[in-house]
Protein backbone atom coordinates (compact mmCIF):
# COMPACT_ATOMS: atom_id res chain seq x y z
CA UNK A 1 11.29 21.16 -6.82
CA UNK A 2 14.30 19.63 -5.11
CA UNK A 3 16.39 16.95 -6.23
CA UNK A 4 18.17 14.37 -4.07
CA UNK A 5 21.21 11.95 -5.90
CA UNK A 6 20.75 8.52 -4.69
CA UNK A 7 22.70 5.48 -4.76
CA UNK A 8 20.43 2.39 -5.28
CA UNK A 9 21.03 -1.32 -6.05
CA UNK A 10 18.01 -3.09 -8.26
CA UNK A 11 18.45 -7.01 -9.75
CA UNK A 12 20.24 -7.06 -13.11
CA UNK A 13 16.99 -8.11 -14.75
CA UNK A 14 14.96 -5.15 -13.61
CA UNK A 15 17.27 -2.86 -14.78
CA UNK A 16 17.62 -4.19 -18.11
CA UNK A 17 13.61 -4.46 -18.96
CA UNK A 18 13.54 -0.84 -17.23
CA UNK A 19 16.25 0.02 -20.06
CA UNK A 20 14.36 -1.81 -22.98
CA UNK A 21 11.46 -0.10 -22.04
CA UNK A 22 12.67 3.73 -21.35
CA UNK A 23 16.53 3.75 -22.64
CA UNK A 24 19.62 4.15 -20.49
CA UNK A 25 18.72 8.08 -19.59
CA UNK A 26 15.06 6.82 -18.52
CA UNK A 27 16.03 4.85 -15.65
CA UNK A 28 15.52 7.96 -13.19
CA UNK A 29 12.27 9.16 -15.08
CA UNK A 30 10.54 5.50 -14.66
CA UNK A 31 11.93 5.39 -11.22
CA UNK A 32 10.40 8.83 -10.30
CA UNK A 33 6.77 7.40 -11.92
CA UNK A 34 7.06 4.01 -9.89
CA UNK A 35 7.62 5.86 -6.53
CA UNK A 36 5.02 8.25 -7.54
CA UNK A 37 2.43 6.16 -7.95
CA UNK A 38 3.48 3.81 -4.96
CA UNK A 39 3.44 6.62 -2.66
CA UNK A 40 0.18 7.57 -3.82
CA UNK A 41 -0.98 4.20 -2.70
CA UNK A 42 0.30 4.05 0.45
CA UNK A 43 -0.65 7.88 1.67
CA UNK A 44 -4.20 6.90 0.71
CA UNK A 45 -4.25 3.67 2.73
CA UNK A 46 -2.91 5.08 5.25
CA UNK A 47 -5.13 8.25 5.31
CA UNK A 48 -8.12 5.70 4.91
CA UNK A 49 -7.03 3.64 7.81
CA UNK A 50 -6.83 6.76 9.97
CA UNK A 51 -10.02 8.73 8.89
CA UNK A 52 -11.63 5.38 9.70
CA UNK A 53 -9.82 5.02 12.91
CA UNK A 54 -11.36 8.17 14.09
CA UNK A 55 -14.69 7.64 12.53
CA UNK A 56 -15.43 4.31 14.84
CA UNK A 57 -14.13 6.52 18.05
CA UNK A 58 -16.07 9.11 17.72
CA UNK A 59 -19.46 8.45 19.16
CA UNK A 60 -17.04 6.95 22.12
CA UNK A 61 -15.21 10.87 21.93
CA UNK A 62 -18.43 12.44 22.27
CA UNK A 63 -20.23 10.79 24.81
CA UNK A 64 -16.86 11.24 27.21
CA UNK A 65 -16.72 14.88 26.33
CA UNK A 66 -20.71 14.91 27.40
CA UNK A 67 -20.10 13.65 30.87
CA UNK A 68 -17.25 16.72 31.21
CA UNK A 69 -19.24 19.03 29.58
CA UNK A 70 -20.87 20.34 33.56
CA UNK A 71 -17.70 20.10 35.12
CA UNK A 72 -16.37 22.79 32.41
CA UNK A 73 -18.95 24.75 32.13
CA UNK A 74 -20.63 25.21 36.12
CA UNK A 75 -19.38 28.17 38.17
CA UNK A 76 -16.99 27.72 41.14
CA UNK A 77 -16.20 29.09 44.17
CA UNK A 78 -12.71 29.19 44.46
């Protein structure tokens, strides 16, 4: 796995209960968790929103691709 350095700004407050909690040299470990599990969050909301996005088009993607289905599939004469 990669690493990236960043630069970030938090409120004072934050950073000191994040310190109480984990030490000075855990600052970068609990920020790694709280991403983590934030990302997780959001990638499965989103996923949800767009598996059920497709899920209520669907019958609407079928029935189209019915009424194209002859003018694929019949012979011309060109």
């Amino acid at each position: 796995m990669s690493i990236t350095r960043l630069n970030i700004t938090l409120p004072t407050h934050m950073v000191d209960d994040i310190k109480a909690l984990y030490g000075g040299r855990g600052i970068s470990q609990f920020l790694e968790e709280a991403a983590g599990e934030k990302l997780a969050v959001v990638k499965a909301t989103v996923y949800k929103d767009l598996i059920e996005g497709y899920q209520s088009t669907a019958e609407a993607t079928v029935e189209v691709l019915k009424k194209f289905e002859n003018t694929v599939t019949e012979k011309r004469d060109v």
